[in-house]
PDB file of N, CA and C in Angstrom:
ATOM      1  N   UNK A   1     116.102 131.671  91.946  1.00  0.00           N
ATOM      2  CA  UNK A   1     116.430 130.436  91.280  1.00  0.00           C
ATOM      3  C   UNK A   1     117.182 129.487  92.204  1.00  0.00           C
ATOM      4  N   UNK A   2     117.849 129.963  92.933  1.00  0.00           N
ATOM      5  CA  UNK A   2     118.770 129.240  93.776  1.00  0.00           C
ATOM      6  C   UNK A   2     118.015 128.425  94.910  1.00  0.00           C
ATOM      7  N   UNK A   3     116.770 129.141  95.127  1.00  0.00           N
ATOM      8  CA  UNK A   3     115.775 128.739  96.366  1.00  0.00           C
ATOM      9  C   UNK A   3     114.757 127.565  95.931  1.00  0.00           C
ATOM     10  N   UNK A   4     114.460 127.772  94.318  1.00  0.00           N
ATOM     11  CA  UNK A   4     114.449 126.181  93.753  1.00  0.00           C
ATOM     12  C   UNK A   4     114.945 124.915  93.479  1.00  0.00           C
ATOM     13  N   UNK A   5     116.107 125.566  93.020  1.00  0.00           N
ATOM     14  CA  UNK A   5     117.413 124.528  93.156  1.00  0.00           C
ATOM     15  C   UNK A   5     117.294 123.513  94.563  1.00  0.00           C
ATOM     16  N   UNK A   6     117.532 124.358  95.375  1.00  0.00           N
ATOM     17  CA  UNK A   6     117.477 124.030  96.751  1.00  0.00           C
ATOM     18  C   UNK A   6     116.166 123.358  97.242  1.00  0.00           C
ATOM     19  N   UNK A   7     115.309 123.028  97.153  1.00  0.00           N
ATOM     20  CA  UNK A   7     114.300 122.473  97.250  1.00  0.00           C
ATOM     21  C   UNK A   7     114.561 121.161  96.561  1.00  0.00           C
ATOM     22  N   UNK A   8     114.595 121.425  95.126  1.00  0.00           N
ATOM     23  CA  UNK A   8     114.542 120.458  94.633  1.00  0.00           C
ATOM     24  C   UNK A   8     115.336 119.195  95.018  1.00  0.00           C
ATOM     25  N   UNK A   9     116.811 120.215  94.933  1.00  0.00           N
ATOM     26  CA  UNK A   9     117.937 118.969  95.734  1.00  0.00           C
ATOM     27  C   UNK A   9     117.383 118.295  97.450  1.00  0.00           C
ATOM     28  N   UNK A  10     116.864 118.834  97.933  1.00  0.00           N
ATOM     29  CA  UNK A  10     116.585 118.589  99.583  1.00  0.00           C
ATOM     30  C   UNK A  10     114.852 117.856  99.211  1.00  0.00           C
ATOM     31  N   UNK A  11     113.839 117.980  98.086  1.00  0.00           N
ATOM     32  CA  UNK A  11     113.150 116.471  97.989  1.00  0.00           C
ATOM     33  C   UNK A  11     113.876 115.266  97.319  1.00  0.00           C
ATOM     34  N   UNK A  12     114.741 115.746  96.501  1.00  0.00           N
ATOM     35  CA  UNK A  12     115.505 114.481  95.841  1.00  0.00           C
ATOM     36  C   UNK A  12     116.213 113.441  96.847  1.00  0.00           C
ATOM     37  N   UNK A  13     117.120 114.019  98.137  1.00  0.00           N
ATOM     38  CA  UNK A  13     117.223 113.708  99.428  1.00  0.00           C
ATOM     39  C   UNK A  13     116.563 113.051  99.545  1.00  0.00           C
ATOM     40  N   UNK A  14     115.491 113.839 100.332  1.00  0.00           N
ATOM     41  CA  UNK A  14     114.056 113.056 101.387  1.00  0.00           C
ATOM     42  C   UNK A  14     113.977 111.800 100.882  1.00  0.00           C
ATOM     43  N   UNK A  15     113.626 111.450  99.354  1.00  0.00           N
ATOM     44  CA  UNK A  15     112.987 111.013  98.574  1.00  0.00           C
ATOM     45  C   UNK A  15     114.127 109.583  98.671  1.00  0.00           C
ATOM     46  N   UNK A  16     115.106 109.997  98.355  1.00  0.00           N
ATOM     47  CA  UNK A  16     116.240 108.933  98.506  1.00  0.00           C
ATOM     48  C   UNK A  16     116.757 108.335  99.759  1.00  0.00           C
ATOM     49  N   UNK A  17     116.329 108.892 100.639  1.00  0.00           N
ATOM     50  CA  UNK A  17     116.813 108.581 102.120  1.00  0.00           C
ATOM     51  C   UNK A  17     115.329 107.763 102.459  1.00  0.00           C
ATOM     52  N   UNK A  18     114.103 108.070 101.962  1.00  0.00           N
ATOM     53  CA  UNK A  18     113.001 107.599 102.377  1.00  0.00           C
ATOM     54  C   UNK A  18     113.087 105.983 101.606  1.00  0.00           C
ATOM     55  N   UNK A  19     113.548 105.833 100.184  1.00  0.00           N
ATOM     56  CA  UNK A  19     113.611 104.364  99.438  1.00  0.00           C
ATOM     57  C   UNK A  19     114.788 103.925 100.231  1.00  0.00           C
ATOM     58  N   UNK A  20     115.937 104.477 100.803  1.00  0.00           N
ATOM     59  CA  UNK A  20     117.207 103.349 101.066  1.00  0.00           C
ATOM     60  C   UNK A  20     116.358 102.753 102.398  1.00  0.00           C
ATOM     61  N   UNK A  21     115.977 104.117 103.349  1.00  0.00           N
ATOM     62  CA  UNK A  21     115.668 103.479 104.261  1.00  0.00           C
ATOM     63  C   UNK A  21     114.479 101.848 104.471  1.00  0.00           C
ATOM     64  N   UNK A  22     113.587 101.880 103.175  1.00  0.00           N
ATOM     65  CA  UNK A  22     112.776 100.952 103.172  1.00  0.00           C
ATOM     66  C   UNK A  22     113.733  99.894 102.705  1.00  0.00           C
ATOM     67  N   UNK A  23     114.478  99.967 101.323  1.00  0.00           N
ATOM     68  CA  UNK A  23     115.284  98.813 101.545  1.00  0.00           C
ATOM     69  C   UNK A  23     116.051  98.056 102.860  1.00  0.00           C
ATOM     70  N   UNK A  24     116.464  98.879 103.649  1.00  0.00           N
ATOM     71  CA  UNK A  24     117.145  98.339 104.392  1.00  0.00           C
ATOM     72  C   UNK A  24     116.231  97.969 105.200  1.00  0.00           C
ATOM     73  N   UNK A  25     115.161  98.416 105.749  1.00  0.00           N
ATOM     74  CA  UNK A  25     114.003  97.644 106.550  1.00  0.00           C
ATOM     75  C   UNK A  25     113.273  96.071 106.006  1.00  0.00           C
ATOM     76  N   UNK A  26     113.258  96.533 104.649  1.00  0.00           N
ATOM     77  CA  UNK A  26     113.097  95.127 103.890  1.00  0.00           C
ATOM     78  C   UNK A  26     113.919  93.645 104.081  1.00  0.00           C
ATOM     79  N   UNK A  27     115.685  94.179 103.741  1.00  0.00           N
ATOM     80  CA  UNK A  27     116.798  93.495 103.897  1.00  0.00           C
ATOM     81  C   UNK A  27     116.849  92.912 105.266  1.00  0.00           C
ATOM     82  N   UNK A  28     116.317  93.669 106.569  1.00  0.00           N
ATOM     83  CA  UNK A  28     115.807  93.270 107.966  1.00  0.00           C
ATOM     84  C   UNK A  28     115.004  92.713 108.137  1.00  0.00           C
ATOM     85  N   UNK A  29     113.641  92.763 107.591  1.00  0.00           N
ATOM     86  CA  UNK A  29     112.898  92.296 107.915  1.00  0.00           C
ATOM     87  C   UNK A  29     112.236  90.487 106.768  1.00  0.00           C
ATOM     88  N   UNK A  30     112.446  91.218 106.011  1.00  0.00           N
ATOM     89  CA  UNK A  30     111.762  89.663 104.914  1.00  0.00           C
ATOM     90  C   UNK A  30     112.975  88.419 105.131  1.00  0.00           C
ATOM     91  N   UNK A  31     111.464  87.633 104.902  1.00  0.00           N
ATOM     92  CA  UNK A  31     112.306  86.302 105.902  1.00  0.00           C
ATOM     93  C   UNK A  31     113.222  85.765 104.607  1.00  0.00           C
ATOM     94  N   UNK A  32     113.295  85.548 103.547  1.00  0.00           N
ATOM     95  CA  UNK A  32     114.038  84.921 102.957  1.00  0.00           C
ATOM     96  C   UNK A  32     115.396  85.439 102.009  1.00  0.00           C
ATOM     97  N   UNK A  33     116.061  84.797 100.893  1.00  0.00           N
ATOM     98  CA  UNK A  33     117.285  85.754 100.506  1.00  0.00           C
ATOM     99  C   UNK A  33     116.164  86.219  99.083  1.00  0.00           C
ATOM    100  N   UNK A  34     115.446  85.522  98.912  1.00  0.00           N
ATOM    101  CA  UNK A  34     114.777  86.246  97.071  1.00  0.00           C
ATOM    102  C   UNK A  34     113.731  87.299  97.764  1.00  0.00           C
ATOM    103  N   UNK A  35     113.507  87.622  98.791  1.00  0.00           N
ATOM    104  CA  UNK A  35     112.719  88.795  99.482  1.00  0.00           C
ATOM    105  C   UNK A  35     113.252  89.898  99.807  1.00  0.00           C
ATOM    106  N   UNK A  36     114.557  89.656 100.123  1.00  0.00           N
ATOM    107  CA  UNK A  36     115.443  90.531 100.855  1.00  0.00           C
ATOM    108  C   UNK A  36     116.494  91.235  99.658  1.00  0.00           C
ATOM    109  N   UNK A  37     116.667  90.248  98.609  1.00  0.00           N
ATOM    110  CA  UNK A  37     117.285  90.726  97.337  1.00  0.00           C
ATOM    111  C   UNK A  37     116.454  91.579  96.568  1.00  0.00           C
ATOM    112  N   UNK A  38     115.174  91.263  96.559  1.00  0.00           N
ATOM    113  CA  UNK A  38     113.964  92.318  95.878  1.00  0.00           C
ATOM    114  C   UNK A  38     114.356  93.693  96.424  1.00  0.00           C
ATOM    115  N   UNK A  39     113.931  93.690  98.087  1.00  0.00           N
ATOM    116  CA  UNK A  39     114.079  95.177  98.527  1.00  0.00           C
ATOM    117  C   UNK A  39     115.493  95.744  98.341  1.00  0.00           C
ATOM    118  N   UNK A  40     116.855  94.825  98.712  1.00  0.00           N
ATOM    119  CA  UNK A  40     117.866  95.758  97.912  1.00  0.00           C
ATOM    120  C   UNK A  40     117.854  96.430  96.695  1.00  0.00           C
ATOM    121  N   UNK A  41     117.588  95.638  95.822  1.00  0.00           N
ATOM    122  CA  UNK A  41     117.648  95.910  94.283  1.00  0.00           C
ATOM    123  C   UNK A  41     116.892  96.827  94.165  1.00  0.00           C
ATOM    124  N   UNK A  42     115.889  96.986  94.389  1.00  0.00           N
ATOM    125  CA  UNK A  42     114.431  97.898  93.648  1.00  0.00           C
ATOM    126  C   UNK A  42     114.382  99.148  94.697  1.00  0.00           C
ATOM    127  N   UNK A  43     114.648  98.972  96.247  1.00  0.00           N
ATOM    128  CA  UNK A  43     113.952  99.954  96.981  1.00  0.00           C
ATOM    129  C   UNK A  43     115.282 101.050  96.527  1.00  0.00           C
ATOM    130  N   UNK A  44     116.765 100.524  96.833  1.00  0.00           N
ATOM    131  CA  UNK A  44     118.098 101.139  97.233  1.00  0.00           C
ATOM    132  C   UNK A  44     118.190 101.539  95.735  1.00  0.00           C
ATOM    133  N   UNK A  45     117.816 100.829  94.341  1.00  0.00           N
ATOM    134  CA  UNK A  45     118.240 101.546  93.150  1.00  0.00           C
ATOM    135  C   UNK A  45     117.911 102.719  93.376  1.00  0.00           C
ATOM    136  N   UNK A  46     116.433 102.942  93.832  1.00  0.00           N
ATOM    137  CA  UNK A  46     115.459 104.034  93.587  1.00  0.00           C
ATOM    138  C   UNK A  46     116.218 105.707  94.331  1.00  0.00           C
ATOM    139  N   UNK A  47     116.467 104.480  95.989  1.00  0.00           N
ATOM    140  CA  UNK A  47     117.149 105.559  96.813  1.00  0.00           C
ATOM    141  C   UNK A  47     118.470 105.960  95.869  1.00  0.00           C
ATOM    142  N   UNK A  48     119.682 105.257  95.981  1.00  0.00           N
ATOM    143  CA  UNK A  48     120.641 105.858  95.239  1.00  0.00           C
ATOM    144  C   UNK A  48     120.544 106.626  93.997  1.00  0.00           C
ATOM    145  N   UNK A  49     119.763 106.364  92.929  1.00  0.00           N
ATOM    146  CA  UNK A  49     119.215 107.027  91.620  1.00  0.00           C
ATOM    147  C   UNK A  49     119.037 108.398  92.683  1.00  0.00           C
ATOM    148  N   UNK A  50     117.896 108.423  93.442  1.00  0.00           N
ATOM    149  CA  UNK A  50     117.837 110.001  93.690  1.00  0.00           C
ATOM    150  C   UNK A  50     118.664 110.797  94.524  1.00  0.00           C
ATOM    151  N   UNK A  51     119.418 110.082  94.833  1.00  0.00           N
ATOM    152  CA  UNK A  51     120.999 110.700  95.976  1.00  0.00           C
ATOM    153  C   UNK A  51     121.588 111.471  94.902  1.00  0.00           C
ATOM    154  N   UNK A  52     121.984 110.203  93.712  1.00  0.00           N
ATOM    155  CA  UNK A  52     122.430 110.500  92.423  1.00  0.00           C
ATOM    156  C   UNK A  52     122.343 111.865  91.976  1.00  0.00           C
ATOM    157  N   UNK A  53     120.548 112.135  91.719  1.00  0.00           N
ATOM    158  CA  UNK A  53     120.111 113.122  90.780  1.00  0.00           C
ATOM    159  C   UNK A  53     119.915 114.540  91.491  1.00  0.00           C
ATOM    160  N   UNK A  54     120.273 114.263  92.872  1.00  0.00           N
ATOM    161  CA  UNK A  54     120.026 115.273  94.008  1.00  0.00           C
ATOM    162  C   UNK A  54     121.668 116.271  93.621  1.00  0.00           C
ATOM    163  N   UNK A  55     122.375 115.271  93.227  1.00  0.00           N
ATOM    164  CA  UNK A  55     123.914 116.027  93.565  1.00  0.00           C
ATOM    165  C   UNK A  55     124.227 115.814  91.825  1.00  0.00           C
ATOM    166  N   UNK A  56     123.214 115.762  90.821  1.00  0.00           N
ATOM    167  CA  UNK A  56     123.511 115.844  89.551  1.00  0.00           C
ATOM    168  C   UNK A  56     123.103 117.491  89.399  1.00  0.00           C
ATOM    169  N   UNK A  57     121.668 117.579  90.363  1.00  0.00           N
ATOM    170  CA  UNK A  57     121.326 119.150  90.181  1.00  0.00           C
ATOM    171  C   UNK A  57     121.913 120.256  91.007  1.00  0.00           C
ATOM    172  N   UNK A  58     123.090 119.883  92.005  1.00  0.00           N
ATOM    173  CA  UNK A  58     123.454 120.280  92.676  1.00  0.00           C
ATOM    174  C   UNK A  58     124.488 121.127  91.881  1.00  0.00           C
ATOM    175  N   UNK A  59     125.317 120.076  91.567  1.00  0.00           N
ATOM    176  CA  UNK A  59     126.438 120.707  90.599  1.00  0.00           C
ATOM    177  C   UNK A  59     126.387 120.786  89.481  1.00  0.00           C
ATOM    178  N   UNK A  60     125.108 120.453  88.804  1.00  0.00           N
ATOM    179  CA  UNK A  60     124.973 121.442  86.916  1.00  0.00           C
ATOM    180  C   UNK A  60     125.460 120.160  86.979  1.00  0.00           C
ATOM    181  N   UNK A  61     125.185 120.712  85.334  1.00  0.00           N
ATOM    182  CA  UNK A  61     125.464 119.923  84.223  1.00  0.00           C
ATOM    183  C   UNK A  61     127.284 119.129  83.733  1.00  0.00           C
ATOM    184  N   UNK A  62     127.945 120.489  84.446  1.00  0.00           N
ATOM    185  CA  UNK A  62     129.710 119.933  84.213  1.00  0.00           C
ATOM    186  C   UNK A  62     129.960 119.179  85.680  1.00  0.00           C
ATOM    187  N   UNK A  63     131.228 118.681  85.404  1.00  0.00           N
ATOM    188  CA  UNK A  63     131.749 117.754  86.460  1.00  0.00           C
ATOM    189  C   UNK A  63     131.107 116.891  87.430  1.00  0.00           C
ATOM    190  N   UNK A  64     130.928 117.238  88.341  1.00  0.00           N
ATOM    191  CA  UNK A  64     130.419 116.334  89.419  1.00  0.00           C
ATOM    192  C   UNK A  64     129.052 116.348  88.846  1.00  0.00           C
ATOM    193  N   UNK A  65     128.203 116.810  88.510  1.00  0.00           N
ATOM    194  CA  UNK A  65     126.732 116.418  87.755  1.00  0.00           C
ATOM    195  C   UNK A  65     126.682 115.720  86.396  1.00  0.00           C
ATOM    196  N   UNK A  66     127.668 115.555  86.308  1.00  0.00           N
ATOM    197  CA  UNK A  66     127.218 114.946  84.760  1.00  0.00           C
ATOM    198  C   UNK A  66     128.258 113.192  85.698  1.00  0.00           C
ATOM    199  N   UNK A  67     128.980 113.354  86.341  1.00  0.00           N
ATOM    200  CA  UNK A  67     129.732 112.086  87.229  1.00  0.00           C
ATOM    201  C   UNK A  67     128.374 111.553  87.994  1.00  0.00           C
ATOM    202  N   UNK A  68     127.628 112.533  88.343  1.00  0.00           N
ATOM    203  CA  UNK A  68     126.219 111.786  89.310  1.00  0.00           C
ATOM    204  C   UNK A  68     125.192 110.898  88.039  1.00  0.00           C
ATOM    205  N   UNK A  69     125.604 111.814  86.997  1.00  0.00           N
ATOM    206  CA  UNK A  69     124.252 111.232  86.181  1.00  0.00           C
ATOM    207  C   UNK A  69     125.056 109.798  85.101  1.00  0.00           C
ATOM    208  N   UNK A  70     126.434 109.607  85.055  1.00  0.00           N
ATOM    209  CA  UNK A  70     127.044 108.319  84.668  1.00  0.00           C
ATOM    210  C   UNK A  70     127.019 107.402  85.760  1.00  0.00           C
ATOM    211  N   UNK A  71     126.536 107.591  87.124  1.00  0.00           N
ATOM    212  CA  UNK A  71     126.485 107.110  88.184  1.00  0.00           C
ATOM    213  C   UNK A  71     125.254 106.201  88.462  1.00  0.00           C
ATOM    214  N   UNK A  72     124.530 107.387  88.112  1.00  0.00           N
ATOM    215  CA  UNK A  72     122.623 106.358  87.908  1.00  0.00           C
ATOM    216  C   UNK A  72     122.797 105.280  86.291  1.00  0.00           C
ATOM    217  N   UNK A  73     123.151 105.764  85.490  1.00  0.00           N
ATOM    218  CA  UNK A  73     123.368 104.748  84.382  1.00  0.00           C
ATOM    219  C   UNK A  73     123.891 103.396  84.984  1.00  0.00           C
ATOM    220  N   UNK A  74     125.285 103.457  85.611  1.00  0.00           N
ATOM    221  CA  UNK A  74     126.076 102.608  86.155  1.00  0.00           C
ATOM    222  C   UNK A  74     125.229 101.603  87.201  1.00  0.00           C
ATOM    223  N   UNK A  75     124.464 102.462  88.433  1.00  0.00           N
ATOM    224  CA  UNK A  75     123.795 101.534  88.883  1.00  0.00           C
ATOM    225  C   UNK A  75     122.778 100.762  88.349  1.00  0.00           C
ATOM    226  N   UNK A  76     121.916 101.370  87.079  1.00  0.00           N
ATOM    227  CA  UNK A  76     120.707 100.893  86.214  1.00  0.00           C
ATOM    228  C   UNK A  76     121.223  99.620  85.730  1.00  0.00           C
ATOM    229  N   UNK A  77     122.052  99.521  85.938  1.00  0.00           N
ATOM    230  CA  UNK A  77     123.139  98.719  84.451  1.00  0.00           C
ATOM    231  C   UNK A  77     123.552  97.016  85.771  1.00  0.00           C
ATOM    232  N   UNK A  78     124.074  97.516  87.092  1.00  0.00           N
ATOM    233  CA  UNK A  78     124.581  97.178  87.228  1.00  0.00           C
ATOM    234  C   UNK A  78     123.699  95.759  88.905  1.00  0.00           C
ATOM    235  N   UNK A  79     122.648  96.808  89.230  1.00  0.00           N
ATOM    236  CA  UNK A  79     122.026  96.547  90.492  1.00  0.00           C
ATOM    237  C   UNK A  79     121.150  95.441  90.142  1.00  0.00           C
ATOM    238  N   UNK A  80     120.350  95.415  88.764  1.00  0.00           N
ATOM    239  CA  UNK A  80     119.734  94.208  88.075  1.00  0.00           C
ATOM    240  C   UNK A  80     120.355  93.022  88.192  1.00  0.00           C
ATOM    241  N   UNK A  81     121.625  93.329  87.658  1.00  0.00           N
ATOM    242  CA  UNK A  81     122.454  92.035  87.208  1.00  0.00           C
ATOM    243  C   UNK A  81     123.314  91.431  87.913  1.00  0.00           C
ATOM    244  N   UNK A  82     123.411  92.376  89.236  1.00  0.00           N
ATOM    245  CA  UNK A  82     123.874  91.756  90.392  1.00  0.00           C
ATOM    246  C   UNK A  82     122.438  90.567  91.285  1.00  0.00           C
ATOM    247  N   UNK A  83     121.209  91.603  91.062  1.00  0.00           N
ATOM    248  CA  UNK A  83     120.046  90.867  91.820  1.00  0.00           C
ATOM    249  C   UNK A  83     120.289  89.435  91.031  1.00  0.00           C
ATOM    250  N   UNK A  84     119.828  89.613  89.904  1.00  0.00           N
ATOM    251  CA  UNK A  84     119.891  88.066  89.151  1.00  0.00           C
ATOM    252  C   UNK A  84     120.621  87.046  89.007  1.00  0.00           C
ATOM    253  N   UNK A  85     121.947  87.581  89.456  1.00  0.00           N
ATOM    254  CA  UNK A  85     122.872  86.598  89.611  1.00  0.00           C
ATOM    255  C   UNK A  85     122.864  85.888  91.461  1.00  0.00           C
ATOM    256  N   UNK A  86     122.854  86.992  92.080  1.00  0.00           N
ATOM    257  CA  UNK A  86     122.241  86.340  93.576  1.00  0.00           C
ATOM    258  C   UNK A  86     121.289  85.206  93.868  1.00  0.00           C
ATOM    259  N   UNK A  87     120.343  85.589  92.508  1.00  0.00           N
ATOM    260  CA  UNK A  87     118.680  84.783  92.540  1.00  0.00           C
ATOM    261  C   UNK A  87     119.097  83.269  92.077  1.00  0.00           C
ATOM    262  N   UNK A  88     120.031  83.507  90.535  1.00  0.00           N
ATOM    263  CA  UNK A  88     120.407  82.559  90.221  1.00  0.00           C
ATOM    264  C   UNK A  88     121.476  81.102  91.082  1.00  0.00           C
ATOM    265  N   UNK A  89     122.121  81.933  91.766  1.00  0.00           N
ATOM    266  CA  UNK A  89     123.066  81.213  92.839  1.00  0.00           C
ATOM    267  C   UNK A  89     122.429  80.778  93.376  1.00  0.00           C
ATOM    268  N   UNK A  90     121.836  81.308  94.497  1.00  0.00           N
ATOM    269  CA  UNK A  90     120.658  80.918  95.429  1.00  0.00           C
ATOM    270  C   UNK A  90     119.835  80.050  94.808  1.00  0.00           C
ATOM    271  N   UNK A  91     119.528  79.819  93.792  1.00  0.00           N
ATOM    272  CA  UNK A  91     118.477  78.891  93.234  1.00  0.00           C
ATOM    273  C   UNK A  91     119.085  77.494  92.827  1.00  0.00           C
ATOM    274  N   UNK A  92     120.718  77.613  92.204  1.00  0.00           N
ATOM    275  CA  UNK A  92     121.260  76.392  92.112  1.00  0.00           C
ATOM    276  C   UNK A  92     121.793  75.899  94.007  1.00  0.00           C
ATOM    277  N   UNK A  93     122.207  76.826  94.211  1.00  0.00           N
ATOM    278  CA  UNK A  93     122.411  76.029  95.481  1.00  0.00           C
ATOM    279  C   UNK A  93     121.269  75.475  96.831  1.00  0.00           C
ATOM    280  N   UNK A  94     119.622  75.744  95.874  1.00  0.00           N
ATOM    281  CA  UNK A  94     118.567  74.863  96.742  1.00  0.00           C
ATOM    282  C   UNK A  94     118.283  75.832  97.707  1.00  0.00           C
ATOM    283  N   UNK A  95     118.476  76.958  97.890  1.00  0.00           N
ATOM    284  CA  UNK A  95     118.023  77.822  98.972  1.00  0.00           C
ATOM    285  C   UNK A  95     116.297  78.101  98.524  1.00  0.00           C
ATOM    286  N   UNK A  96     115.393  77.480  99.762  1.00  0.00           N
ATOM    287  CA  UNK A  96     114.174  77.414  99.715  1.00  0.00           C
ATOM    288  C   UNK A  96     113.475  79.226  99.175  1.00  0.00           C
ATOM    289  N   UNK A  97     112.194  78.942  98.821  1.00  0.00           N
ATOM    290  CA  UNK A  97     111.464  80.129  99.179  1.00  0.00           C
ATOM    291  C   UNK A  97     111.286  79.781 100.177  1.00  0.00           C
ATOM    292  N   UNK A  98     110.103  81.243 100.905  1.00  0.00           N
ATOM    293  CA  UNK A  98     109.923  80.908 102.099  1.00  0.00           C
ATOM    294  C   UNK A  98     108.127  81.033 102.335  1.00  0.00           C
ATOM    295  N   UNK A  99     107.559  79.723 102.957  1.00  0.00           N
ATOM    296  CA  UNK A  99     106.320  79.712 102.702  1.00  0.00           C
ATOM    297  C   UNK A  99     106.283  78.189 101.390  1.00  0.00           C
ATOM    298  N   UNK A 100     104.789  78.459 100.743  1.00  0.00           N
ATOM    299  CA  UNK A 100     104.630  77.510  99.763  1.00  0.00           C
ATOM    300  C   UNK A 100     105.106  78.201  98.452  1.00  0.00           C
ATOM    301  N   UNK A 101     105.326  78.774  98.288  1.00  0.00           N
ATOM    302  CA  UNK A 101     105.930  79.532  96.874  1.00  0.00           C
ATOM    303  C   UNK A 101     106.888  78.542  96.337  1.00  0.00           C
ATOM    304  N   UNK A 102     106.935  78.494  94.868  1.00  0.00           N
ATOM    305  CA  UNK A 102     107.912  77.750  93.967  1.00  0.00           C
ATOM    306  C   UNK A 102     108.211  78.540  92.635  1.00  0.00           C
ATOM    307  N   UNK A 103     109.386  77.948  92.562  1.00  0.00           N
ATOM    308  CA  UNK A 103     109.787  78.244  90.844  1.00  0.00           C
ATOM    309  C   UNK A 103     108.489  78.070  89.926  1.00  0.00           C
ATOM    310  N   UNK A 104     108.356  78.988  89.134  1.00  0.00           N
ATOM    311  CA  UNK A 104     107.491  78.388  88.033  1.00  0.00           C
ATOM    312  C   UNK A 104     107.927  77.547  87.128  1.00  0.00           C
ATOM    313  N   UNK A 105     107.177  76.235  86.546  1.00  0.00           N
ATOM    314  CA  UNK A 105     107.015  75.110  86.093  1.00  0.00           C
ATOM    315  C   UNK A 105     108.234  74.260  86.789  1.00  0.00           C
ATOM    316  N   UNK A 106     108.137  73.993  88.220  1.00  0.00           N
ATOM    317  CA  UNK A 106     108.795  73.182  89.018  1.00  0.00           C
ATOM    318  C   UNK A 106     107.878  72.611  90.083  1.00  0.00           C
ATOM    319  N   UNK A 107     107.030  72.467  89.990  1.00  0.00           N
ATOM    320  CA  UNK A 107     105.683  72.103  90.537  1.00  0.00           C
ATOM    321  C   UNK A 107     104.358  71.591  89.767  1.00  0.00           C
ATOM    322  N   UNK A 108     105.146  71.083  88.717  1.00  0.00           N
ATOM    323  CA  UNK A 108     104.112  70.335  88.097  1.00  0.00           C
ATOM    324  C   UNK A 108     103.856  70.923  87.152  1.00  0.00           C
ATOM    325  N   UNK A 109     103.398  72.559  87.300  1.00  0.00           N
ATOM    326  CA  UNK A 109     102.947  73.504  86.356  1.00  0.00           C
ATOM    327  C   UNK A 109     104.067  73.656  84.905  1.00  0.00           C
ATOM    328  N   UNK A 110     103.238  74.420  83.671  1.00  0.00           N
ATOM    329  CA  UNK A 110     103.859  74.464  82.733  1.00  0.00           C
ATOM    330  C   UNK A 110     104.670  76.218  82.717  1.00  0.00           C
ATOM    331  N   UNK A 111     103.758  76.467  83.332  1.00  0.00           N
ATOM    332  CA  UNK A 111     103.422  78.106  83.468  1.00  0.00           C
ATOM    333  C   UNK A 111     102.214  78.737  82.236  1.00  0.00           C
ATOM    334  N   UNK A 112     101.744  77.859  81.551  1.00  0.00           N
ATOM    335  CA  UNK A 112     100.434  78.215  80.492  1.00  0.00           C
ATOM    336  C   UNK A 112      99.310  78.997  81.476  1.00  0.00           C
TER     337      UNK A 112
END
């Protein structure tokens, strides 16, 4: 049982080290801030969620596993509403897309 455990925790790893690392390649590489806020938000939730759930199965269900699994709630809760408020700033203060991309119905369109 222990040799499953162990697996499991060491793909939950991989798995989480493989999404942070794309976020942060994202955050490097995409040219703009609503490109670069996508890959934080979405790639790094994913990674941290499974760092999270790696060391939720690590230590059971008491203490530090049940602290990993109020941890993924916390970020679910919290990584959204940080992205959207970034998006929102960035959008009152005129920071372009990048390319021809626009707001929808700020280009004429209704969005219908």
């Amino acid at each position: 049982m222990h040799l499953i455990r162990a697996a499991v925790v060491a793909a939950l790893v991989v798995v989480g080290s493989f999404f942070l690392l794309a976020g942060t390649v994202g955050l490097l590489r995409f040219p703009d801030v609503y490109n670069r806020m996508h890959a934080t938000s979405k790639a790094t939730t994913l990674g941290a969620a499974s760092m999270f759930l790696a060391g939720a199965v690590y230590f059971g269900p008491g203490g530090g596993g049940l602290t990993s699994l109020v941890g993924i709630v916390f970020l679910f809760i919290t990584a959204p509403t940080g992205a959207h408020t970034i998006s929102q700033a960035a959008h009152r203060m005129g920071v372009p897309f990048h390319g021809d991309a626009a707001w929808p119905g700020e280009d004429g369109e209704n969005g219908d």
